[in-house]
Protein backbone atom coordinates (compact mmCIF):
# COMPACT_ATOMS: atom_id res chain seq x y z
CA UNK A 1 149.59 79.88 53.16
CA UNK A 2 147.23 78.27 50.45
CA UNK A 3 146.08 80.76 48.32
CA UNK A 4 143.61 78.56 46.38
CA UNK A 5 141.33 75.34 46.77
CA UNK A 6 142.20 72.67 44.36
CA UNK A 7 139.49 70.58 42.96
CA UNK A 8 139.53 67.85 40.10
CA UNK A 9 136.76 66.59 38.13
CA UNK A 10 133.71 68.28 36.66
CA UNK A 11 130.89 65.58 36.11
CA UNK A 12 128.00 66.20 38.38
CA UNK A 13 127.16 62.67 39.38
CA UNK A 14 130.71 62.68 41.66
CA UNK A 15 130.14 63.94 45.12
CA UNK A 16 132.07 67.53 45.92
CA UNK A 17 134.11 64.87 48.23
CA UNK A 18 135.19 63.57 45.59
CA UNK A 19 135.97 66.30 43.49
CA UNK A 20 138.09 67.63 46.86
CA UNK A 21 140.46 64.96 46.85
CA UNK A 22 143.15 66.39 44.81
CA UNK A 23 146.13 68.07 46.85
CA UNK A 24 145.49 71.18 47.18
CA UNK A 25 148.68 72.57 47.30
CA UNK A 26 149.17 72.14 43.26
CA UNK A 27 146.16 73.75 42.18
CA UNK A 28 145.30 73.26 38.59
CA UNK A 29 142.23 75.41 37.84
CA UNK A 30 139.82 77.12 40.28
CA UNK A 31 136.52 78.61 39.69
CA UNK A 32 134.13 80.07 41.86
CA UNK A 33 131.80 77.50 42.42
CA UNK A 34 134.44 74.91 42.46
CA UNK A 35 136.59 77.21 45.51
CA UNK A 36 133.05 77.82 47.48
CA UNK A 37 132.43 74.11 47.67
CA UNK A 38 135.70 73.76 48.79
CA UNK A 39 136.17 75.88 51.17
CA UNK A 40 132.90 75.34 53.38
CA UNK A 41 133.41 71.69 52.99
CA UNK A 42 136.59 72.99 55.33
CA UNK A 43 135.26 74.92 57.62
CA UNK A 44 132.30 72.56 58.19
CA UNK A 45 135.39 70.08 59.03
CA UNK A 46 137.35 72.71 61.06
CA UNK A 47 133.97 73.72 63.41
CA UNK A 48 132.57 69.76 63.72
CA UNK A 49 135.93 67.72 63.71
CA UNK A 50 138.60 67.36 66.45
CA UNK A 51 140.11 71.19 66.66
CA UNK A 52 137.95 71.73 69.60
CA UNK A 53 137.79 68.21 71.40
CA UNK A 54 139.70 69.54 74.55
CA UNK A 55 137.14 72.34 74.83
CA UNK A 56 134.07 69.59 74.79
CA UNK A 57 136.64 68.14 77.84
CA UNK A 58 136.56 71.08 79.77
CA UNK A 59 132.99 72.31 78.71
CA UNK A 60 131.47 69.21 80.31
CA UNK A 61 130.37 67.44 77.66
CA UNK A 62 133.42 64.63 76.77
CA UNK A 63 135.80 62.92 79.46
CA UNK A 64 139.16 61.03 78.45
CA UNK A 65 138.36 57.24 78.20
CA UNK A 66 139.05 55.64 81.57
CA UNK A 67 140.15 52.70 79.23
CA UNK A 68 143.45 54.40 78.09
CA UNK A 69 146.20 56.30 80.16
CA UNK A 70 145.73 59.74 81.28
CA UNK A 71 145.92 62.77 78.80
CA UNK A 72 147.97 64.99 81.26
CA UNK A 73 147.67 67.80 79.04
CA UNK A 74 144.19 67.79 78.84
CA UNK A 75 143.34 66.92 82.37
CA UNK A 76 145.47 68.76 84.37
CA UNK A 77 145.50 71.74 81.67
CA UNK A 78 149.21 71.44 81.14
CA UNK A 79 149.10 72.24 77.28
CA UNK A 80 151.61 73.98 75.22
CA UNK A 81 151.94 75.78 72.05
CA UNK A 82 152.61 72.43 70.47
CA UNK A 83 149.34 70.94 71.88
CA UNK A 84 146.43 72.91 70.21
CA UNK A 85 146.53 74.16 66.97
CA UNK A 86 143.27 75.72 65.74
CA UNK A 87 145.34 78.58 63.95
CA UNK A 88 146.44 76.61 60.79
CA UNK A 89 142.99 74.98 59.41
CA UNK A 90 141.21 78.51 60.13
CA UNK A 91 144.31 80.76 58.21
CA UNK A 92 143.93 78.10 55.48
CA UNK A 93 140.36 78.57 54.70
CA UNK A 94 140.22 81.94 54.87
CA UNK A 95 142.77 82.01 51.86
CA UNK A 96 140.57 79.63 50.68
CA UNK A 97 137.45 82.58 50.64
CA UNK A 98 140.09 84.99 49.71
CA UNK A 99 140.79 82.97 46.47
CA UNK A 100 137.53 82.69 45.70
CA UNK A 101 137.04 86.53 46.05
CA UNK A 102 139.46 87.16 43.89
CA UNK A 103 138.39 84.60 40.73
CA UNK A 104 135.16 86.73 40.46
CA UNK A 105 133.65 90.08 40.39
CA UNK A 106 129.73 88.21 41.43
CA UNK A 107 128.72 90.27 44.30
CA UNK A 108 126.91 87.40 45.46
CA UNK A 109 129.88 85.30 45.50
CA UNK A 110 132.12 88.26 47.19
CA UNK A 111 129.47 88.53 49.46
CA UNK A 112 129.86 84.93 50.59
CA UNK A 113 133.36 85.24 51.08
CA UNK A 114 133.73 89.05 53.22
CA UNK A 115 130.65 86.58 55.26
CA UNK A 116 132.90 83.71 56.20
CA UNK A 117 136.25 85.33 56.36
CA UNK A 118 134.46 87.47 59.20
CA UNK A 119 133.36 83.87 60.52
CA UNK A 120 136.60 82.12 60.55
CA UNK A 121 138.27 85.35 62.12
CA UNK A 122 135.71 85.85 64.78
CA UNK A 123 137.01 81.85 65.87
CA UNK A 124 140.93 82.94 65.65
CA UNK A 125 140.46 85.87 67.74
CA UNK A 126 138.09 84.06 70.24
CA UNK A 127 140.93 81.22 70.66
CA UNK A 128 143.98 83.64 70.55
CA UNK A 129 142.82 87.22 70.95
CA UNK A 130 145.81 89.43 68.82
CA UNK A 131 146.18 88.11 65.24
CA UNK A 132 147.28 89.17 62.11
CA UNK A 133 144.49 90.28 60.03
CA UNK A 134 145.49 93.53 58.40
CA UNK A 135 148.70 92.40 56.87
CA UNK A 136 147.82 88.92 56.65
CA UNK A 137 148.03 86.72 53.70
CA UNK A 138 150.14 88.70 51.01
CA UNK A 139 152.36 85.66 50.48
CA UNK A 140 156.01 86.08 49.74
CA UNK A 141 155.25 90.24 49.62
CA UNK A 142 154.89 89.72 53.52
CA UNK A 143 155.62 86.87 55.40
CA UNK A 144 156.36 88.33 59.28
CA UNK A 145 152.74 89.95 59.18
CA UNK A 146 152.28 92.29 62.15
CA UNK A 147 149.70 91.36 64.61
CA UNK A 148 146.21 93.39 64.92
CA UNK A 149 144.21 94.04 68.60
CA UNK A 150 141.18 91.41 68.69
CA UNK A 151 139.19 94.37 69.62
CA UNK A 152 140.19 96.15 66.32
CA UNK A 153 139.29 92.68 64.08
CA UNK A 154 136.06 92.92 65.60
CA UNK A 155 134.96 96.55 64.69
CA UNK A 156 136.30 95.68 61.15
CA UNK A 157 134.30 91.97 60.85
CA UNK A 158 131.13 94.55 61.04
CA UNK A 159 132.41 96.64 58.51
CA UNK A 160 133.21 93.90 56.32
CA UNK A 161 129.40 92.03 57.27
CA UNK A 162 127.52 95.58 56.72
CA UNK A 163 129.49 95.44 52.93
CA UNK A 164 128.66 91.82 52.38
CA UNK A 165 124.73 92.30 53.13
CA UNK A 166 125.13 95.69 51.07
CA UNK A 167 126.39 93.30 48.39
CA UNK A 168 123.67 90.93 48.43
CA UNK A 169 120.84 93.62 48.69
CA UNK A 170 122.21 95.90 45.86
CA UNK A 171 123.16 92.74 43.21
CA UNK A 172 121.40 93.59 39.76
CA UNK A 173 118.81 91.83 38.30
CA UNK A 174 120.01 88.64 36.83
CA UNK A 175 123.26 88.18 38.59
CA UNK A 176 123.66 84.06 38.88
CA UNK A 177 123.25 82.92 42.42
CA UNK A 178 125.68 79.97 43.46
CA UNK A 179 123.83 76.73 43.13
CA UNK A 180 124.66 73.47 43.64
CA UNK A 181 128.45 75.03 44.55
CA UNK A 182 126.57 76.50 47.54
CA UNK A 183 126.63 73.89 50.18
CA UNK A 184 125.00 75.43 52.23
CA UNK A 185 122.17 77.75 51.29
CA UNK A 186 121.73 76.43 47.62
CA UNK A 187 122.18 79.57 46.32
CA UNK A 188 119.33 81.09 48.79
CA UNK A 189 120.79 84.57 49.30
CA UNK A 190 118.45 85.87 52.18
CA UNK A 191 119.32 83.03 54.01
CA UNK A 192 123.03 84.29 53.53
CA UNK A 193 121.67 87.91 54.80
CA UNK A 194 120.46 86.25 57.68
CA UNK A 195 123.22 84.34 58.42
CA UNK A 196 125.41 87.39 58.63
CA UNK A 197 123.10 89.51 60.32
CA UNK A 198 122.71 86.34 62.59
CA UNK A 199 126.68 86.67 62.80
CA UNK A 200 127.07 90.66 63.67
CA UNK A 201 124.67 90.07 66.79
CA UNK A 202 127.01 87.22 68.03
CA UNK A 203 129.99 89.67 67.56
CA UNK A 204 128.02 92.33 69.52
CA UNK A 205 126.32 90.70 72.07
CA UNK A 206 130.38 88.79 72.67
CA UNK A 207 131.17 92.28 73.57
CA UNK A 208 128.23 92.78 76.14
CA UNK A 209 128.95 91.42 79.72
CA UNK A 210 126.10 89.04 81.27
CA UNK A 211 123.94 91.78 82.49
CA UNK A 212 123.59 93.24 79.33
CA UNK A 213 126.03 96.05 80.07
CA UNK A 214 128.92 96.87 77.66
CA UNK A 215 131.94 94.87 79.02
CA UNK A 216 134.33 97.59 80.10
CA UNK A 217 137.20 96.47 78.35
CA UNK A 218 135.07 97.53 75.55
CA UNK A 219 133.29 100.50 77.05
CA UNK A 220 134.15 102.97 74.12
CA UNK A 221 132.38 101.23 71.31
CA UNK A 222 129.38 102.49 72.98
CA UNK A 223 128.08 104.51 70.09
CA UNK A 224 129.61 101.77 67.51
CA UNK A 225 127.25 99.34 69.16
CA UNK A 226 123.93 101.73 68.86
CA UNK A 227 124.85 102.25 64.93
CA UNK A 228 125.09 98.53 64.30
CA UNK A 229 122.33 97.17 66.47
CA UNK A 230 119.94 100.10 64.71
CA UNK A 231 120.82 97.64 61.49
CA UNK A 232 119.85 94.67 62.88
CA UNK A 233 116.25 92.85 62.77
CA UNK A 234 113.67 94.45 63.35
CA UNK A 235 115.02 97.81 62.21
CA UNK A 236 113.13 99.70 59.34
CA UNK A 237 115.72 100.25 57.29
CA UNK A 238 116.13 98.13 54.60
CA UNK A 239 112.68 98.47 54.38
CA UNK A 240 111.95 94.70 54.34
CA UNK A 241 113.92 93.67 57.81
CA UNK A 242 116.84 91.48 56.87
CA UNK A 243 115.87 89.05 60.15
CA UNK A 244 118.17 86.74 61.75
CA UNK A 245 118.51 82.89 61.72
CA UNK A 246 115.29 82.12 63.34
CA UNK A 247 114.02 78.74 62.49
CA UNK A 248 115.71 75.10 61.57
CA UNK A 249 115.29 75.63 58.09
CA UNK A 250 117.62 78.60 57.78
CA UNK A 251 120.49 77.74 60.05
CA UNK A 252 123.83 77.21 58.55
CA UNK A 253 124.74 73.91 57.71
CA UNK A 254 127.14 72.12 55.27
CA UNK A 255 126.17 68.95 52.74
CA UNK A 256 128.60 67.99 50.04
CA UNK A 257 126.90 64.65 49.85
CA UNK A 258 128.33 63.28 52.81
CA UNK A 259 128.35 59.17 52.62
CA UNK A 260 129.31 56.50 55.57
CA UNK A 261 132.61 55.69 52.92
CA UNK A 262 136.23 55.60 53.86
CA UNK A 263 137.21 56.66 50.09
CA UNK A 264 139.11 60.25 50.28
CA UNK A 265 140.13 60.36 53.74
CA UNK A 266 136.63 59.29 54.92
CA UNK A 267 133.39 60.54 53.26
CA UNK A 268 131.78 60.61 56.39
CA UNK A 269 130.23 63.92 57.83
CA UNK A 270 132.83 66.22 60.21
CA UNK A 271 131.67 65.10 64.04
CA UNK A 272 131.45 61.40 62.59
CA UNK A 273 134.97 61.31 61.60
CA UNK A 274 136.02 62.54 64.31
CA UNK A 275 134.03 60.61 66.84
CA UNK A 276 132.70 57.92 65.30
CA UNK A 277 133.02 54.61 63.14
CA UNK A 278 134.18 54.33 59.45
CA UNK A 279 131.82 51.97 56.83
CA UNK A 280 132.95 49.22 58.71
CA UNK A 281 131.79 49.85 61.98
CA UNK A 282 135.03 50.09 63.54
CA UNK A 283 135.86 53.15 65.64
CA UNK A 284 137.96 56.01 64.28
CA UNK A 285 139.13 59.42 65.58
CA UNK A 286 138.46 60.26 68.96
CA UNK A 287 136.25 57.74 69.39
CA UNK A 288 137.93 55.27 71.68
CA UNK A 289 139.52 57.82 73.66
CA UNK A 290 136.49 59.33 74.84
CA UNK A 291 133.27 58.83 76.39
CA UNK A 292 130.09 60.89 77.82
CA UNK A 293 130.68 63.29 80.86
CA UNK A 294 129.28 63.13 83.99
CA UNK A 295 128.47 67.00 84.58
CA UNK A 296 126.41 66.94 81.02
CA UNK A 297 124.46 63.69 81.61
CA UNK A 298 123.83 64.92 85.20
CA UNK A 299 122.28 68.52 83.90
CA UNK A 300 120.02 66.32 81.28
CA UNK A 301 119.17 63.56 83.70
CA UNK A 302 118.46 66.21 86.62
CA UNK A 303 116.02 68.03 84.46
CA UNK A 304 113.91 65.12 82.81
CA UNK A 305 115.77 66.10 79.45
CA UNK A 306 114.91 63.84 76.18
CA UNK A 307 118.15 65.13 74.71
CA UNK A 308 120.04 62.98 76.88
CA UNK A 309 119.70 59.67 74.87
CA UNK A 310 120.23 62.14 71.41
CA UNK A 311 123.08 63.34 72.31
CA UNK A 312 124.64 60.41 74.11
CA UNK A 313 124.43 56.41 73.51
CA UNK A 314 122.55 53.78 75.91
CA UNK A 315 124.80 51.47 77.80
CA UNK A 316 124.50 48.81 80.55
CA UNK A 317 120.82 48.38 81.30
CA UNK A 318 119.71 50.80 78.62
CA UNK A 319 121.19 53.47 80.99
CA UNK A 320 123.59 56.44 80.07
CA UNK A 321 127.00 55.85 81.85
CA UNK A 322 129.46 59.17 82.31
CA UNK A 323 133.00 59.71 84.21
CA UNK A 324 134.24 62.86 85.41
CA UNK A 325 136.34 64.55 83.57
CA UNK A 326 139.71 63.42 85.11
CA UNK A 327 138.49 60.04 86.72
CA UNK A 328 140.93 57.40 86.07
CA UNK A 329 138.68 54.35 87.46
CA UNK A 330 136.34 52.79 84.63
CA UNK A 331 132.87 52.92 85.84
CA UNK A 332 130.64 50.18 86.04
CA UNK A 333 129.28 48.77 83.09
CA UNK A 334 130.16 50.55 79.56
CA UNK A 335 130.81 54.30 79.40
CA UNK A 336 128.60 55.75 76.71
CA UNK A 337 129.87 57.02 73.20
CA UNK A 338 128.17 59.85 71.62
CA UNK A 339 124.80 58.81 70.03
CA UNK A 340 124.21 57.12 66.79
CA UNK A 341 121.69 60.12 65.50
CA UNK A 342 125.06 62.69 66.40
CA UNK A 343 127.01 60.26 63.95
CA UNK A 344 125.12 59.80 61.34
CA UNK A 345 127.00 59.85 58.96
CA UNK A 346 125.23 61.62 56.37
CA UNK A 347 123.60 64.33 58.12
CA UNK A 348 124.86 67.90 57.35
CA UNK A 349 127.46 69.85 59.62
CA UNK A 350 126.29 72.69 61.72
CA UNK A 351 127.99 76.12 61.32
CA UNK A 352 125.37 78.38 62.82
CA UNK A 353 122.15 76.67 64.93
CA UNK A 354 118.94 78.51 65.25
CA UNK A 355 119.01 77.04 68.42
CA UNK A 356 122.33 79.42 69.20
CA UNK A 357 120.92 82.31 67.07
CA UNK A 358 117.05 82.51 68.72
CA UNK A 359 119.53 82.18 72.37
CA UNK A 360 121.33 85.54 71.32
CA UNK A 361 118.25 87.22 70.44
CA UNK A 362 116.87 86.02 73.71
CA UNK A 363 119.52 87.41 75.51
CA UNK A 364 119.58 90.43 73.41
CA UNK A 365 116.17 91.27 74.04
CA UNK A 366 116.15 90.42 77.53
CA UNK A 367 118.26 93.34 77.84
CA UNK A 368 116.46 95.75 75.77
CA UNK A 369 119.26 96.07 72.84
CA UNK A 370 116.64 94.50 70.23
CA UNK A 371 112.95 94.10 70.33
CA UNK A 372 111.56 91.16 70.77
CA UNK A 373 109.86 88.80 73.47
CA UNK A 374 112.64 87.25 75.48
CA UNK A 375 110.36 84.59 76.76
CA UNK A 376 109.19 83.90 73.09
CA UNK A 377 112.68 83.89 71.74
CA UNK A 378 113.94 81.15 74.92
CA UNK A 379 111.60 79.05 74.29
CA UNK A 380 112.03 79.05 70.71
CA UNK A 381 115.66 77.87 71.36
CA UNK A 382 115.17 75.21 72.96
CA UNK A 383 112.20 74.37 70.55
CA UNK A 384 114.70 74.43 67.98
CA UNK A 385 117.47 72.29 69.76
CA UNK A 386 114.96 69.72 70.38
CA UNK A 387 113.85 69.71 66.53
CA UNK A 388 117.85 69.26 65.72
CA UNK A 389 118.06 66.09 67.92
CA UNK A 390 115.38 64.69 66.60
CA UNK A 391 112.70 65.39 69.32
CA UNK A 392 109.50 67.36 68.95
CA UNK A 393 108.10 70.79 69.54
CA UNK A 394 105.60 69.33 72.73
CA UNK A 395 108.58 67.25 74.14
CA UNK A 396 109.97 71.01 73.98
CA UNK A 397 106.95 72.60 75.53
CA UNK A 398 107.16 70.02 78.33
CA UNK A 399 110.56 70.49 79.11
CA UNK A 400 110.60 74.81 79.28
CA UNK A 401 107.27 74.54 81.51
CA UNK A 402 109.40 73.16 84.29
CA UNK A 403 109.18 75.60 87.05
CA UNK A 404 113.23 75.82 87.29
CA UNK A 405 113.18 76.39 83.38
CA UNK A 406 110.36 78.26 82.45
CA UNK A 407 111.97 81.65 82.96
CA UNK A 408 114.58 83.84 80.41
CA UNK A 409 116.84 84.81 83.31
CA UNK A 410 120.56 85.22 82.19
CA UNK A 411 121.67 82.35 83.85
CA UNK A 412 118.63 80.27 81.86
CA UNK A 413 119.36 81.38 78.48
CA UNK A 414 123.19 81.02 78.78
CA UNK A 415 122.82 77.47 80.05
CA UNK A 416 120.45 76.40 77.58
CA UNK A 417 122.61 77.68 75.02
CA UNK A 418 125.28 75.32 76.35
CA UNK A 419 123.02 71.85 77.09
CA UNK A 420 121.87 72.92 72.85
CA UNK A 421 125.31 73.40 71.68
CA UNK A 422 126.33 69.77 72.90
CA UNK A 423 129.38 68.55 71.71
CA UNK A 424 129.22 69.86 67.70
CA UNK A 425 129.78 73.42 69.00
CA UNK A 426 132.08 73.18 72.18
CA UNK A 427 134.11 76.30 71.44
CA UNK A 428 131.08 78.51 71.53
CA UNK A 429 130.24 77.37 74.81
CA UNK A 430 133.97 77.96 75.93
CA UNK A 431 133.35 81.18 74.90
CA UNK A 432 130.25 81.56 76.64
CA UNK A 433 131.49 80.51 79.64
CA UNK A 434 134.43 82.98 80.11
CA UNK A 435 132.09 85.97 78.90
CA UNK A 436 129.31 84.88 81.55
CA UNK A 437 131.08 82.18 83.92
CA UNK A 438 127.69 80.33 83.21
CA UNK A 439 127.85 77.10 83.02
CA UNK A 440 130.32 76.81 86.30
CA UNK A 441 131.83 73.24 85.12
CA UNK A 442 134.25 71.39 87.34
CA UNK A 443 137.56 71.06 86.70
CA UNK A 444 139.41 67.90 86.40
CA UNK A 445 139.59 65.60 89.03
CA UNK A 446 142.90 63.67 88.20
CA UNK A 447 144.75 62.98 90.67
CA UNK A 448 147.76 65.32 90.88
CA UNK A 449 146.33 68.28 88.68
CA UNK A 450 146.47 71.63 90.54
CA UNK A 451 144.63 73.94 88.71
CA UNK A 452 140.84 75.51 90.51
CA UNK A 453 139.49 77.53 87.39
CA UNK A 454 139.03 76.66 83.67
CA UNK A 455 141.35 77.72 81.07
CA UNK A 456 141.15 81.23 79.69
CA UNK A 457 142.82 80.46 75.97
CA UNK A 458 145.09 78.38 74.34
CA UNK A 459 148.44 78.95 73.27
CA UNK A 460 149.57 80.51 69.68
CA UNK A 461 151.15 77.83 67.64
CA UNK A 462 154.34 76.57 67.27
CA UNK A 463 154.49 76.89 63.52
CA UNK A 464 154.05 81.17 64.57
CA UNK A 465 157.04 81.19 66.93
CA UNK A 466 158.96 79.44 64.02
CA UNK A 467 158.01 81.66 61.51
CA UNK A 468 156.99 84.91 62.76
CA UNK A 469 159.16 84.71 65.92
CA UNK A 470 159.51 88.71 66.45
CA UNK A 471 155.51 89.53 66.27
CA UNK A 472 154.31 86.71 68.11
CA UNK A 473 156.94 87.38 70.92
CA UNK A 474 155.47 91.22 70.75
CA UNK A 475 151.96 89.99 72.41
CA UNK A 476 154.09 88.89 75.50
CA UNK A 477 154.21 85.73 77.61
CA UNK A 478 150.77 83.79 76.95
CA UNK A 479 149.42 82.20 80.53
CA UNK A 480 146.72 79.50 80.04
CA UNK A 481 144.98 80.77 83.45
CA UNK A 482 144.98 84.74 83.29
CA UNK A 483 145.32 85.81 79.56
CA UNK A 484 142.09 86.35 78.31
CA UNK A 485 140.45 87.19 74.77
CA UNK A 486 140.03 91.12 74.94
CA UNK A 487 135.97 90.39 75.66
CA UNK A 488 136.42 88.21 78.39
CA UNK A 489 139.10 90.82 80.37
């Protein structure tokens, strides 16, 4: 695994994208700052680029381009261990933080990295459930690591989040605060608090079924859940609650100076590059081989939504034109791309929403584990999703006041969560959906394809069964339709 970031070049008129270019794999010098940029430049590219295209497939929000032949593996869900590979980019960047944590002794910079390591091994464990964690990353001292339970890595991501905020909270007077390194708080370290308070509810509240009742694959962490969520906003203790991600302005989000140029590999932002054009104009990524969805535009059309033509791009007649997923016969007229405001290609790369955070707290409330109005807290989500895509705070109040909207029910929240997280955040609505079964998105209609549900995971890697054949084979035969992440069993 890489065990640090390589960067090259020091003057502060370059762009951190162009200070990333050198090949990492023959580091020459690493400092803190230089490793942090680095290493949330990656996973702003591993959470908006094409890792988790086939779950914005089967979440409702992409369809395979009716233009191009049939991807069987996507549409009829016949995928393999060689097919999806979200392992290798997430193992990387955590050695990236791990790096990092080990060129300094600045809590505030040790706090950053215990925050994101718990971030990037939340993801692996929600795509592949048993990973190694404990014995992971020692390099030539270890290379068949054992694998740990999912459920474990989650009571040990708290751990490691209470330490980090314990980190930030107890730093002395004076100690230098990431600045321009930090691209994505600028250094602000109660925004960083928040973020991983923000983060320990999401690991929680994964863990809670949809009626707010422990799930009971996870019944005994009972008490381990009233200790944690006694530390979370609005408790009393730090005195001065730490709060979570509650508005647009403190929501995680990634900037190295993205620029609509193909130098470096592209210095456009994440979802652009992976969906969009390069400086030319021409299209690039996934681009031509995908197009809106029917079941999304449908939900935003249905419900007078102003996020449709945000989130998606005009076509024939100024209208918004979506195939099923699965549909083989091109529609009539041009099927729409994602929108031009999406792919931007300047605008920062969402890692954490407010939209998703104020949802959780809605939820969270709802069912009495926090205070808080859940009403106040819904409608604050969607506030904020509508201030992401460019819309206003009345177009918001319009849209909530609709009688089929208006109320914080379960099945409300969840599927606002999901029309908000359209398409930059597909896996957390795949994950979503198998904790809750809210949205209930078709499957694919191609001709031929057998399968009535939605998958349950993917499969572990290829590179694993080459490498670590004997531990991977010890988590036992993987099925795409019934193995489930320990939250969703």
């Amino acid at each position: 695994m890489l065990i640090t970031l390589a960067v090259a070049g020091s003057s502060c008129k370059k762009t951190y994208l162009d200070e990333l270019a050198t090949n990492p794999n023959t580091p020459a010098i690493t400092t803190p700052d230089l490793a942090l940029a680095g290493a949330l430049k990656s996973t702003a590219a591993n959470f908006n680029g094409t890792g988790f295209t086939m779950y914005a497939a089967w979440m409702g929000y992409l369809s395979w381009s009716t233009g191009y032949q049939p991807n069987v593996q996507l549409l009829s869900y016949q995928f393999t261990s060689s097919t999806y590979d979200v392992w290798t980019n997430w193992y990387l960047n955590i050695s990236n933080y791990t790096a990092m944590a080990n060129s300094t002794t600045n809590p505030y910079y040790q706090a950053i990295a215990k925050i994101m390591i718990s971030y990037d091994y939340e993801s692996l464990v929600d795509n592949y459930n048993n990973v190694p964690y404990t014995q992971a990353l020692q390099g030539s001292t270890n290379l068949t690591p054992t694998y740990d339970t999912g459920s474990s890595i989650y009571d040990n991501l708290l751990t490691q989040l209470d330490a980090a905020i314990a980190l930030i909270q107890g730093a002395p007077t004076g100690t230098i605060t990431p600045t321009t390194s930090d691209i994505m708080y600028g250094g602000n370290m109660t925004n960083w608090a928040r973020f991983a308070n923000t983060l320990r509810l999401r690991i929680i509240m994964r863990q809670y079924g949809p009626t707010g009742a422990i799930n009971p694959n996870v019944s005994s962490k009972a008490g381990m859940f009233a200790t944690e969520l006694a530390k979370l906003f609005p408790s009393g203790t730090p005195a001065t609650p730490l709060g979570f991600i509650s508005t647009t302005a403190q929501e995680g989000k990634v900037n190295p100076g993205y620029a609509n140029l193909d130098a470096n590999g592209g210095e456009q932002q994440p979802l652009d590059l992976a969906y969009g054009y390069n400086q030319s104009g021409a299209a690039i990524g996934n681009n031509p081989t995908y197009q809106a969805n029917t079941y999304a535009v449908n939900f935003y059309q249905s419900n007078s939504d102003p996020r449709l033509t945000q989130i998606y791009a005009t076509s024939t007649g100024g209208a918004v034109i979506a195939t099923p997923l699965g549909q083989t016969t091109p529609p009539a007229g041009t099927p729409s791309k994602l929108s031009a405001f999406l792919l931007n290609p300047t605008k920062a790369a969402f890692l954490f929403t407010a939209a998703e955070s104020l949802f959780l707290q809605a939820e969270a409330a709802k069912d009495g584990l926090i205070t808080g109005t859940a009403l106040t807290l819904y409608d604050a989500g969607i506030t904020a999703s509508f201030t992401d895509l460019g819309l206003t705070a009345a177009q918001a109040t319009t849209y909530y006041s609709q009688a089929a909207i208006a109320s914080p029910t379960e099945q409300n929240i969840i599927t606002q969560k999901w029309a908000a997280l359209n398409p930059f955040a597909a896996n957390e609505a795949f994950n979503e959906m198998r904790r809750t079964g809210i949205p209930n998105v078709p499957v694919s209609i191609l001709p031929g394809n057998t399968q009535t549900t939605q998958p349950t995971r993917i499969f572990y890697p290829i590179v694993e069964y080459n490498v670590n054949a004997a531990n991977v084979a010890a988590q036992g035969t993987i099925s795409e339709t019934s193995s489930k992440i320990f939250w969703a069993q």
